[in-house]
N, C-alpha and C. Protein backbone atom coordinates (compact mmCIF):
# COMPACT_ATOMS: atom_id res chain seq x y z
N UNK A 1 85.08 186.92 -11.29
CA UNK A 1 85.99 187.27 -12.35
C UNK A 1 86.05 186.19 -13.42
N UNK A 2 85.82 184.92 -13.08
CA UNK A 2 86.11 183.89 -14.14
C UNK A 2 84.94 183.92 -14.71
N UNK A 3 84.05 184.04 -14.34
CA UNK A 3 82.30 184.07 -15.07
C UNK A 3 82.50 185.43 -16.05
N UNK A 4 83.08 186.81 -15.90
CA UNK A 4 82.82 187.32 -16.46
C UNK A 4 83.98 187.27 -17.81
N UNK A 5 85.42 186.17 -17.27
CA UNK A 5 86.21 185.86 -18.65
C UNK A 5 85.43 184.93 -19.34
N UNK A 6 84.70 183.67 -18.83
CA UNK A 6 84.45 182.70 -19.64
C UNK A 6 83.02 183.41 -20.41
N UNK A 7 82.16 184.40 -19.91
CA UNK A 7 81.31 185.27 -20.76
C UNK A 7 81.81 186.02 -22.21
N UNK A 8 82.83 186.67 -21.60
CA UNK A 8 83.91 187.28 -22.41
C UNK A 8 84.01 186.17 -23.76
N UNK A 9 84.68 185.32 -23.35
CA UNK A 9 85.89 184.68 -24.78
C UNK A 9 83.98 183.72 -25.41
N UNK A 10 82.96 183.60 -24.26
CA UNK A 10 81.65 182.76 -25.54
C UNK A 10 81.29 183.63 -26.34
N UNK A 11 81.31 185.04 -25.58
CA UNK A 11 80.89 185.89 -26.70
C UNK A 11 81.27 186.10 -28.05
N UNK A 12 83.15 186.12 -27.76
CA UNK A 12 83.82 186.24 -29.12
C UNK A 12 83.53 185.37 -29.44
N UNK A 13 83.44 184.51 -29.30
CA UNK A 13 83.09 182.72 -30.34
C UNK A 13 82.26 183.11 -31.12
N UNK A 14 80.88 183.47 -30.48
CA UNK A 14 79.57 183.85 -30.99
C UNK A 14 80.03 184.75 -32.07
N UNK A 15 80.56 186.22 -32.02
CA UNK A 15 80.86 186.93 -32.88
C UNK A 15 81.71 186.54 -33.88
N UNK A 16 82.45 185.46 -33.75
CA UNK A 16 83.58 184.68 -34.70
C UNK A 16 83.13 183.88 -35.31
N UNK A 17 82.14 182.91 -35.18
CA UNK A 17 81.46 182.12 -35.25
C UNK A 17 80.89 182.78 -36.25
N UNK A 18 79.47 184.06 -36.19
CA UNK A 18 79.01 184.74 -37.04
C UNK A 18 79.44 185.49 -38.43
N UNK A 19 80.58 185.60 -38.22
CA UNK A 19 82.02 186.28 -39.45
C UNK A 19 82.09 184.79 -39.93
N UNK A 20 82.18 184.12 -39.74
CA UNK A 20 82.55 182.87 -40.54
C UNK A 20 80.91 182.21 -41.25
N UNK A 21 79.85 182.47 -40.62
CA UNK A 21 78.60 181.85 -40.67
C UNK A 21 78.39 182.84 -42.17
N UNK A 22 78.94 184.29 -41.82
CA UNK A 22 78.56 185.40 -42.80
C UNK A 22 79.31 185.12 -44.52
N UNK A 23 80.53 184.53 -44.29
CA UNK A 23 81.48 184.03 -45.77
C UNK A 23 80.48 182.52 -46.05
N UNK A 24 80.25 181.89 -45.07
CA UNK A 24 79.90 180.50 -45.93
C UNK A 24 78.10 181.01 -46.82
N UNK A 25 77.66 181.90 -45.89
CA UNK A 25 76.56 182.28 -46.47
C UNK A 25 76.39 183.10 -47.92
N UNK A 26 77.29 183.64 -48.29
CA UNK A 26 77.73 184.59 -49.15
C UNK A 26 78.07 183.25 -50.57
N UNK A 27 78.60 182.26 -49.90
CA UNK A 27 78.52 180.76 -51.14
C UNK A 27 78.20 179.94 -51.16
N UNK A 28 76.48 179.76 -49.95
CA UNK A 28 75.92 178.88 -49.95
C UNK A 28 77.05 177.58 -49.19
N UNK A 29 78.00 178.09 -48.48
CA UNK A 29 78.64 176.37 -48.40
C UNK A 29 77.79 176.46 -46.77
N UNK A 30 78.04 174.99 -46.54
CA UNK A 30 77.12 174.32 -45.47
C UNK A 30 78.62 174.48 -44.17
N UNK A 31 77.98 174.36 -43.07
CA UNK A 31 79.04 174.35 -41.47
C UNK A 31 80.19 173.41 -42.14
N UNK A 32 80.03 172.56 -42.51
CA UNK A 32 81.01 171.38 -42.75
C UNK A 32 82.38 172.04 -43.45
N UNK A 33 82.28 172.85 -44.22
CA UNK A 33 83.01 173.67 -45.09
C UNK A 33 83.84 175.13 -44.20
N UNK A 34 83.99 174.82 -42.79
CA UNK A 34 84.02 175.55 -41.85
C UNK A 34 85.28 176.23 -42.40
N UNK A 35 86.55 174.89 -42.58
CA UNK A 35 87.39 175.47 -42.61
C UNK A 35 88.06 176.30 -43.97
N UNK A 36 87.21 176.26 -44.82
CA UNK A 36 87.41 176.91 -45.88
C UNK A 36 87.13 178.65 -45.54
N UNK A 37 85.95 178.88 -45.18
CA UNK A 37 85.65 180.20 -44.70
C UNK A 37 86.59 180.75 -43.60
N UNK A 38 86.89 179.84 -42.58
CA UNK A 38 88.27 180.09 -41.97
C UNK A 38 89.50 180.56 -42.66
N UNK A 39 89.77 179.97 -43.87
CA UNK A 39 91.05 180.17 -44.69
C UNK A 39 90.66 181.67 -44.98
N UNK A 40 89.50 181.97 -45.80
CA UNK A 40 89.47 182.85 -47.01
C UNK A 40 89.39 183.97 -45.58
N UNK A 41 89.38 183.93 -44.31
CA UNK A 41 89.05 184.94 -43.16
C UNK A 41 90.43 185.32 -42.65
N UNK A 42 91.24 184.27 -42.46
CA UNK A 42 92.97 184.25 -42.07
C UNK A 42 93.37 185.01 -43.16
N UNK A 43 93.42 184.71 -44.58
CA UNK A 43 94.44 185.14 -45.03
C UNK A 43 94.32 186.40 -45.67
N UNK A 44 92.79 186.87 -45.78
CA UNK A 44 92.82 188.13 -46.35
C UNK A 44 92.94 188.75 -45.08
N UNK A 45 92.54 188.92 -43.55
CA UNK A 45 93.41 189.39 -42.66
C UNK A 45 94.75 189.63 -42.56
N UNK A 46 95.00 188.72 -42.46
CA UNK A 46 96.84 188.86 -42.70
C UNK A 46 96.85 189.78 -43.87
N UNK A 47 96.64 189.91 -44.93
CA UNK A 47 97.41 190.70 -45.65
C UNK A 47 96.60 192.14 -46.08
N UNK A 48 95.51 192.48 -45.36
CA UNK A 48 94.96 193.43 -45.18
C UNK A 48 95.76 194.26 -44.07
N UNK A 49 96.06 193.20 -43.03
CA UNK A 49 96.50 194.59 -41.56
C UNK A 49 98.69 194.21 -42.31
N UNK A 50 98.77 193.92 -43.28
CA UNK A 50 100.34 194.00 -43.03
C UNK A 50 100.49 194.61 -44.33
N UNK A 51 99.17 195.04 -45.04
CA UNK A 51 99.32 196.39 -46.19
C UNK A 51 99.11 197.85 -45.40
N UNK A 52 98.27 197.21 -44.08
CA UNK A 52 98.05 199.19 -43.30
C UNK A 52 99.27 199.04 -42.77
N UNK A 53 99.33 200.79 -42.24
CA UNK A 53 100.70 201.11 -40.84
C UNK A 53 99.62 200.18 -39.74
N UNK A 54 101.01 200.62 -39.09
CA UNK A 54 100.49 199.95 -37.96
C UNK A 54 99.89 200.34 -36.96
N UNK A 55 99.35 201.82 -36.41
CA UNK A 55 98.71 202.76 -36.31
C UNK A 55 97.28 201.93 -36.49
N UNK A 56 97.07 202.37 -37.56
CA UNK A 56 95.46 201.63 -38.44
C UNK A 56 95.42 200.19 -38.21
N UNK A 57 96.42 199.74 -38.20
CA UNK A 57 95.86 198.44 -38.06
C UNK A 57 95.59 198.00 -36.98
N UNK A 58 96.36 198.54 -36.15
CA UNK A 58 96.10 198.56 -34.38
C UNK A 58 94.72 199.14 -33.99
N UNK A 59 94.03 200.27 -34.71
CA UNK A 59 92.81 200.88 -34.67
C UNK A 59 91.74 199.48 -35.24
N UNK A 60 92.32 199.15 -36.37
CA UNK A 60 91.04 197.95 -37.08
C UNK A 60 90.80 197.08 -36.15
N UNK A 61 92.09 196.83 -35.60
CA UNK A 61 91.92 195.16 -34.71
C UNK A 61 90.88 195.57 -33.10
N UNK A 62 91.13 196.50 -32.74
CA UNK A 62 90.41 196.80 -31.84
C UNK A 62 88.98 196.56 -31.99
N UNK A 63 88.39 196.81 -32.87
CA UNK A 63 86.78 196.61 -33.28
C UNK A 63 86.62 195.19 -33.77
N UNK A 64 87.91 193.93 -33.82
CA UNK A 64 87.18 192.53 -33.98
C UNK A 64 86.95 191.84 -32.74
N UNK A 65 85.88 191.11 -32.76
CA UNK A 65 86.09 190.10 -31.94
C UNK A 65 87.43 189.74 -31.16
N UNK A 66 87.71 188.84 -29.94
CA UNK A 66 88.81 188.82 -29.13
C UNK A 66 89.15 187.93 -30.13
N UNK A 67 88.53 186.57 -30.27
CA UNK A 67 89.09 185.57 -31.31
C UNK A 67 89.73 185.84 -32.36
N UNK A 68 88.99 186.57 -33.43
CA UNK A 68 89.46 187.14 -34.83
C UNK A 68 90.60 187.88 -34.87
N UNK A 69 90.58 189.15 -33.42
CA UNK A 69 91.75 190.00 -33.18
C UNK A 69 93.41 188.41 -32.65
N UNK A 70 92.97 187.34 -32.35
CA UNK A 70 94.24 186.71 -31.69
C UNK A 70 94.82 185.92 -33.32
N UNK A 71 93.39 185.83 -34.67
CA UNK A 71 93.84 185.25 -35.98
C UNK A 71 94.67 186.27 -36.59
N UNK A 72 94.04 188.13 -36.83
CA UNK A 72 94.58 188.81 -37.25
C UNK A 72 96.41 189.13 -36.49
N UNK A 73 95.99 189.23 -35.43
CA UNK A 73 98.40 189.55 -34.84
C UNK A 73 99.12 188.19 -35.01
N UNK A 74 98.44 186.66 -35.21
CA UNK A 74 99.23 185.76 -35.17
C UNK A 74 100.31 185.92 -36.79
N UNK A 75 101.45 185.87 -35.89
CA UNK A 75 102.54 185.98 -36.99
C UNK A 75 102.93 186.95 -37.18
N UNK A 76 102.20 188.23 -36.64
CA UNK A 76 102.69 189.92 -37.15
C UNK A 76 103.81 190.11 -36.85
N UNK A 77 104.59 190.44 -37.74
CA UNK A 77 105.59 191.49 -37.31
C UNK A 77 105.43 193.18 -37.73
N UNK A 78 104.72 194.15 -36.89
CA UNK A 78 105.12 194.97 -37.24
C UNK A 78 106.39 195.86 -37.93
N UNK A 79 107.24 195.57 -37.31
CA UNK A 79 108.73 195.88 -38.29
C UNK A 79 108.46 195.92 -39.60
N UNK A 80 107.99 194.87 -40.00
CA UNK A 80 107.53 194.60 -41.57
C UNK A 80 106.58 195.26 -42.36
N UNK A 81 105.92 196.23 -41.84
CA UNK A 81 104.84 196.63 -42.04
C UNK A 81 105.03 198.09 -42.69
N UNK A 82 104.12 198.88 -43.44
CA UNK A 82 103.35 197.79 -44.33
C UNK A 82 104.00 197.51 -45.46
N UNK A 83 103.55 196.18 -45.85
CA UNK A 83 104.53 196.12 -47.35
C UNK A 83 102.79 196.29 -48.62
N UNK A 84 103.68 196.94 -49.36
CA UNK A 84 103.11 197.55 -50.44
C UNK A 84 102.88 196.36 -51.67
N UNK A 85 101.91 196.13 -52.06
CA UNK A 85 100.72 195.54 -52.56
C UNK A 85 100.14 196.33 -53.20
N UNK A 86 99.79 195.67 -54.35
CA UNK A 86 98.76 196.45 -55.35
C UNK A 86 97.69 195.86 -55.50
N UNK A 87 96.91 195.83 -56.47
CA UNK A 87 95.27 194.94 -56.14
C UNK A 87 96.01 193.78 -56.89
N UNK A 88 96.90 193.16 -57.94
CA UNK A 88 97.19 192.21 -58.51
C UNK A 88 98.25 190.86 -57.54
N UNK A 89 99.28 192.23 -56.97
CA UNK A 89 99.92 191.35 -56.12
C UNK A 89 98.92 190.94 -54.56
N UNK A 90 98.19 191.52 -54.39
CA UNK A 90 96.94 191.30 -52.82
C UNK A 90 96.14 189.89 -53.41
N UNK A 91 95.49 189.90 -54.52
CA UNK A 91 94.99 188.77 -55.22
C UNK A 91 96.01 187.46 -55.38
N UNK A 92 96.84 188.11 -55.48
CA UNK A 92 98.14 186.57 -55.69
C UNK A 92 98.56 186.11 -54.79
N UNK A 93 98.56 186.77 -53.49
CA UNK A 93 99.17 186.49 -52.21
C UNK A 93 97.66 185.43 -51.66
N UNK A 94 96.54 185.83 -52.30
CA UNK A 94 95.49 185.41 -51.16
C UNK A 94 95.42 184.32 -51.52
N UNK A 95 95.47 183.96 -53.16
CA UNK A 95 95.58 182.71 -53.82
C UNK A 95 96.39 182.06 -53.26
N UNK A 96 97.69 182.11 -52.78
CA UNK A 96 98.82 181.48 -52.33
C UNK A 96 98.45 180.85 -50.59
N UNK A 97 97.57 181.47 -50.31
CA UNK A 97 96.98 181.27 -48.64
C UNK A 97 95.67 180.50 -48.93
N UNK A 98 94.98 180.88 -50.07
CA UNK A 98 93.68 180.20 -49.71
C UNK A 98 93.51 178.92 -51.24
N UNK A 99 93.67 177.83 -50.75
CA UNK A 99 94.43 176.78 -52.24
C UNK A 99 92.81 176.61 -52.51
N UNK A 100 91.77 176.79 -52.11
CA UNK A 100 90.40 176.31 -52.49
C UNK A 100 89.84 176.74 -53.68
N UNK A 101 89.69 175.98 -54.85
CA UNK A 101 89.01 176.32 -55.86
C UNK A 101 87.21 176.42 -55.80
N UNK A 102 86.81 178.27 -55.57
CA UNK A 102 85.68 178.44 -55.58
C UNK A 102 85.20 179.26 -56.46
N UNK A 103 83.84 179.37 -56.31
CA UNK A 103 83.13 179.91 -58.06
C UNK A 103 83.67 181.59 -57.38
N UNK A 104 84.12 182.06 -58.41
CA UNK A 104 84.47 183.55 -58.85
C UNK A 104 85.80 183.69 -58.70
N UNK A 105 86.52 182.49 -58.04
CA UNK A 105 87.95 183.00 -58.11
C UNK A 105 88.33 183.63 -56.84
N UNK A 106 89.54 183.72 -56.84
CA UNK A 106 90.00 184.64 -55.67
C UNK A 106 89.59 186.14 -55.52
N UNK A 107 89.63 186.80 -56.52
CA UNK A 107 88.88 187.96 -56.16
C UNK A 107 86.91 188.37 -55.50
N UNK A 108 86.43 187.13 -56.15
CA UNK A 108 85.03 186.93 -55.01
C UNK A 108 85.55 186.60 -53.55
N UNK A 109 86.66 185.58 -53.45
CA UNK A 109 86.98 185.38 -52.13
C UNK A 109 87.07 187.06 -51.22
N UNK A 110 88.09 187.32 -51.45
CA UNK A 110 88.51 188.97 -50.77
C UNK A 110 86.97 189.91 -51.18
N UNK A 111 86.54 189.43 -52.29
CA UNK A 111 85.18 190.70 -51.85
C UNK A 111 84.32 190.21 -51.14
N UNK A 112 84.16 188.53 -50.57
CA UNK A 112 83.35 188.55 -49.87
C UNK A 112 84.08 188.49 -48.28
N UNK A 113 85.32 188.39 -47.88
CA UNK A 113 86.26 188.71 -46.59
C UNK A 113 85.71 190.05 -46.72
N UNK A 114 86.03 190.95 -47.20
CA UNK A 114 85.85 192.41 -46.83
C UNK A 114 84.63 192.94 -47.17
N UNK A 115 83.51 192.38 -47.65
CA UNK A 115 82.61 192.82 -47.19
C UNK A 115 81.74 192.25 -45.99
N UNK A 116 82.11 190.87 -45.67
CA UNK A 116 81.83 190.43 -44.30
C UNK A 116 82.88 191.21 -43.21
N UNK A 117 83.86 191.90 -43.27
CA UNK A 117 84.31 192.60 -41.92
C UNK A 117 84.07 193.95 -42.47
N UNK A 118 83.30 194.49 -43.18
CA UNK A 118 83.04 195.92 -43.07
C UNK A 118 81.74 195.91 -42.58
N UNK A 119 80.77 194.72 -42.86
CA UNK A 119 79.34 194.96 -41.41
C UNK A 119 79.82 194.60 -40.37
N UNK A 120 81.07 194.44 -39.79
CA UNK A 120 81.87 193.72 -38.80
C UNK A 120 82.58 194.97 -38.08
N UNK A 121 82.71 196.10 -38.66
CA UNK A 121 83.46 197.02 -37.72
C UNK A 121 81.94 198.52 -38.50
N UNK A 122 82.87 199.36 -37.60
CA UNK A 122 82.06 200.85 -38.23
C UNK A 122 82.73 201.29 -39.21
N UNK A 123 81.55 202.52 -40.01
CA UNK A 123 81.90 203.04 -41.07
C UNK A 123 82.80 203.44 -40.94
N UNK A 124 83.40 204.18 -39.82
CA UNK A 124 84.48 205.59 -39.91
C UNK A 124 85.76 204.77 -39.79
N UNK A 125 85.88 203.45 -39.41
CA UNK A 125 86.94 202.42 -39.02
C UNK A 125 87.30 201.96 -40.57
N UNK A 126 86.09 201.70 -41.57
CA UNK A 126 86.36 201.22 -42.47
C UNK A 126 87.09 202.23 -43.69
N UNK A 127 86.16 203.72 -43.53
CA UNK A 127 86.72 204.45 -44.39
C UNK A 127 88.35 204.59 -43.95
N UNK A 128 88.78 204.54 -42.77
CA UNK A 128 89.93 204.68 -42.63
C UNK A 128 91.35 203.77 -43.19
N UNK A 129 90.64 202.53 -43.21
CA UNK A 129 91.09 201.24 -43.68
C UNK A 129 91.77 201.43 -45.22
N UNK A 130 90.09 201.60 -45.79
CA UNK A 130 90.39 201.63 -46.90
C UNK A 130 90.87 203.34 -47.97
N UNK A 131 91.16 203.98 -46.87
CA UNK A 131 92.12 205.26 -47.11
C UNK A 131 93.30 205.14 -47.04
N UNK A 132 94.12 203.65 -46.39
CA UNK A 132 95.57 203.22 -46.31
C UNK A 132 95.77 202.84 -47.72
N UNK A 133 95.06 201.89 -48.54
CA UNK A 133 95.24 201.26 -49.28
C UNK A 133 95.15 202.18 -50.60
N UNK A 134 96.28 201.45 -51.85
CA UNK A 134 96.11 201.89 -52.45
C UNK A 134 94.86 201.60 -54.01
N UNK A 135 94.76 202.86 -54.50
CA UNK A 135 93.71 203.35 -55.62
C UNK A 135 92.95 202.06 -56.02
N UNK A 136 93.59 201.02 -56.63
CA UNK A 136 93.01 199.74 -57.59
C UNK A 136 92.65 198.91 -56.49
N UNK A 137 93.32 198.89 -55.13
CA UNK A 137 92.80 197.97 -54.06
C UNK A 137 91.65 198.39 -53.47
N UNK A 138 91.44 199.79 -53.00
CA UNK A 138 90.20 200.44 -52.65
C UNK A 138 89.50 200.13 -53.65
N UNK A 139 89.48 199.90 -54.76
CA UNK A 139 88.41 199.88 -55.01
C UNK A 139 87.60 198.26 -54.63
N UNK A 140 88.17 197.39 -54.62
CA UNK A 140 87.56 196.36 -54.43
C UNK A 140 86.82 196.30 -53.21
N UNK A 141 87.01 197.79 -52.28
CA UNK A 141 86.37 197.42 -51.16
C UNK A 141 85.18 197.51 -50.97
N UNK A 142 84.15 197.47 -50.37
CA UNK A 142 83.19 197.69 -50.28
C UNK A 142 82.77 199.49 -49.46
């Protein structure tokens, strides 16, 4: 049983590991820059699953990694959910989470978070995702 947890949680590493390998690649930054791709991965999570119900978001989290799924519920309160965001206020919130000045701005940040977790889950998971959200935010999705 412990061989097949400690298999378990290397795997998610591996798969967590790869979601993060996938943002630094997307801006050329090197491993060292780990925790930057970490940020821009936390915080457009967070405010991706606390714009869905909670329904959907409970469906999204199922398809991450164990790791990514313990970044995405830290702090959730469902109760709260979802609070309504538009594509201007989603951009301002991410800015407020992710303080790193990188080339394109915060909106390259979130298009490259969500297009690194949409090769990260399935299509039919994603169209669903981005069927919560509203008109000007879908569109940024991939």
């Amino acid at each position: 049983m412990a061989e097949q947890f400690i298999s378990a949680i290397e795997s998610s590493l591996d798969k967590t590991n790869l979601i993060l390998k996938d943002i630094e690649n997307a801006y050329g930054w090197p491993k060292e820059q780990r925790n930057q791709s970490y940020a821009a991965l936390r915080t457009v999570l967070h405010l991706l699953r606390d714009r869905m119900p909670v329904q959907e978001s409970v469906e999204f989290a199922q398809q991450l990694p164990v790791v990514v799924r313990g970044i995405y519920f830290d702090g959730w309160k469902p109760s709260d959910v979802p609070v309504k965001l538009n594509r201007e206020d989603f951009l301002y919130e991410v800015r407020q989470g992710f303080p790193y000045d990188v080339e394109g701005g915060t909106e390259r940040v979130v298009r490259v978070v969500l297009d690194t977790l949409r090769r990260h889950v399935t299509q039919g998971e994603w169209e669903d995702v981005k069927d919560t959200m509203p008109r000007d935010l879908a569109r940024m999705m991939p």
